[in-house]
Protein backbone atom coordinates (compact mmCIF):
# COMPACT_ATOMS: atom_id res chain seq x y z
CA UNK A 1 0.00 0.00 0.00
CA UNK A 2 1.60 3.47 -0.97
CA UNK A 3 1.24 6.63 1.31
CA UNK A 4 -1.31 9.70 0.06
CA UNK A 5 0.72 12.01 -1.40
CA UNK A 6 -0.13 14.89 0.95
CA UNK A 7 0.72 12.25 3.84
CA UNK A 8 4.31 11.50 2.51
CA UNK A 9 4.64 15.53 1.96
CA UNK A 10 4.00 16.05 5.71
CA UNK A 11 6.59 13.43 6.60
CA UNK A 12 9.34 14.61 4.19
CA UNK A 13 8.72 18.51 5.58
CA UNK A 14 8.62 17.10 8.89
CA UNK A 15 12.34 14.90 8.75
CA UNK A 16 13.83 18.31 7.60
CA UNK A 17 12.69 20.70 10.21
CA UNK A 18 14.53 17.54 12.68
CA UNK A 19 17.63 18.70 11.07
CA UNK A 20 16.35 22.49 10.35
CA UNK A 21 16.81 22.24 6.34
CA UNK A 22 14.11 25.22 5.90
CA UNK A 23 11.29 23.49 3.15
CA UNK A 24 8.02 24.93 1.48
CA UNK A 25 5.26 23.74 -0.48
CA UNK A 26 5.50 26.08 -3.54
CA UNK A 27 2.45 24.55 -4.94
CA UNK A 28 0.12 21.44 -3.27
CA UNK A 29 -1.18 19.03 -5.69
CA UNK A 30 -3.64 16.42 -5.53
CA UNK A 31 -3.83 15.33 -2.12
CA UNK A 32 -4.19 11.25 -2.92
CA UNK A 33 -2.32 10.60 -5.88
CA UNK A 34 -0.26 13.77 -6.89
CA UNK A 35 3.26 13.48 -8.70
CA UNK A 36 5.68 15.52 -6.32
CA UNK A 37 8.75 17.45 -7.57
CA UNK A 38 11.58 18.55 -5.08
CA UNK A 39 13.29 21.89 -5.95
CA UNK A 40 16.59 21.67 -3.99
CA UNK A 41 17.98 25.43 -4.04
CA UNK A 42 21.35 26.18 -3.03
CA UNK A 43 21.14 29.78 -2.35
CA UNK A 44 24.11 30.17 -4.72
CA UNK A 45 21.80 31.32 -8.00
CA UNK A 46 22.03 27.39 -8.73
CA UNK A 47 19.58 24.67 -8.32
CA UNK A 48 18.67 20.75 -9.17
CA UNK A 49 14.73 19.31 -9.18
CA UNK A 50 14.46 15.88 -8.84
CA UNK A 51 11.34 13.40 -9.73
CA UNK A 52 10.02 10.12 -8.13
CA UNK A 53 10.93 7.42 -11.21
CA UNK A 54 9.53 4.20 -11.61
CA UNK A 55 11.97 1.71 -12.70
CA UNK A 56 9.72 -1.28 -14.94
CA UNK A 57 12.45 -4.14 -15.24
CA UNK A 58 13.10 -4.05 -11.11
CA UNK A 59 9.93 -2.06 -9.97
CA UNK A 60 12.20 0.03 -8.02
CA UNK A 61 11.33 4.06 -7.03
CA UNK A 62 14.32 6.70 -7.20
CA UNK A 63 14.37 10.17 -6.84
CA UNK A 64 16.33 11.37 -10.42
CA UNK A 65 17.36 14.30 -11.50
CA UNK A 66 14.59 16.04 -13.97
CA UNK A 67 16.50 20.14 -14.19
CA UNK A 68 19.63 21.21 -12.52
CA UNK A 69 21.64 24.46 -13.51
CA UNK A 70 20.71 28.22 -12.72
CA UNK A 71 17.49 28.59 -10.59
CA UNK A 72 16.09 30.80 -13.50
CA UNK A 73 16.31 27.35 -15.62
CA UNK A 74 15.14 24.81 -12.86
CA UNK A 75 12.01 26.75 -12.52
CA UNK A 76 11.21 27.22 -15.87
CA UNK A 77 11.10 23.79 -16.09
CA UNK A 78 9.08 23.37 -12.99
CA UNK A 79 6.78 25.72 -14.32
CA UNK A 80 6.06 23.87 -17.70
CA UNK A 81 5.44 20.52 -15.54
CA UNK A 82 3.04 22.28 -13.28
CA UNK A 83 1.20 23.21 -16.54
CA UNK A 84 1.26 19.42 -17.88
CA UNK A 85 0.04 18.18 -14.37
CA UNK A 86 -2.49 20.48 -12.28
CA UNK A 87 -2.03 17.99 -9.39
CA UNK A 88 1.41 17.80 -9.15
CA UNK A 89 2.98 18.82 -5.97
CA UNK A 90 6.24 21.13 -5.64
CA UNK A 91 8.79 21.40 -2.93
CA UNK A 92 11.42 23.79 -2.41
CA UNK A 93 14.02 22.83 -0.19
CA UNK A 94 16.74 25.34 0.58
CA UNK A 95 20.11 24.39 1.77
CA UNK A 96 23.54 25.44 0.98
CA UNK A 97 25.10 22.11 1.34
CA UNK A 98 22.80 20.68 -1.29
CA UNK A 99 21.07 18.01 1.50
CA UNK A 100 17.85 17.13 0.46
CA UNK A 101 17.14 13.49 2.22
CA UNK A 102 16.28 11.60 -0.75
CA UNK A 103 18.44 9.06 -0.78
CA UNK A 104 17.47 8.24 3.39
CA UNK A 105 15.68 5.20 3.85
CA UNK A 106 12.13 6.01 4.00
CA UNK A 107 12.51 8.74 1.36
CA UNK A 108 14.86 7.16 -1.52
């Protein structure tokens, strides 16, 4: 059984205030079965967006990288996937050393 989508948000947001990596829901998708993007932003003018991938030969999920580059870039991208998928979900996470907890268990 997979998690709602607003239920693994609130558990993602909540594992990075723990380790106070500041995070915000830029926009909130579908609450059951939205797609969710994560906008890691450096603070440096540079940034990386990663998307939940589903693997068909081993049915594994990863986090891969969809944008990465100048902010400017990542969010234009992030902006023409919002407008493919009204109930997709975007997070901005904000630290300089580029953690984002993807690849923790639980997350990855």
């Amino acid at each position: 059984m997979r998690l709602t989508a607003d239920i693994w948000v609130s558990a993602y947001l909540a594992r990075l205030r723990l380790i106070n990596i500041p995070a915000f829901v830029v926009q909130k998708g579908d609450a059951t079965a939205g797609a969710v993007l994560i906008k890691l932003n450096t603070l440096d003018g540079q940034a990386c967006c990663y998307q939940r991938s589903f693997d068909l030969l081993t049915g594994a999920r990863r986090w891969v990288v969809l944008a990465e580059g100048a902010e400017a870039e990542v969010d234009a991208t992030v902006a023409r996937q919002c407008g493919f998928d009204p109930d997709l979900w975007v997070i901005e996470v904000e630290d300089r050393h580029g953690r984002h907890l993807l690849d923790e268990p639980g997350l990855e």
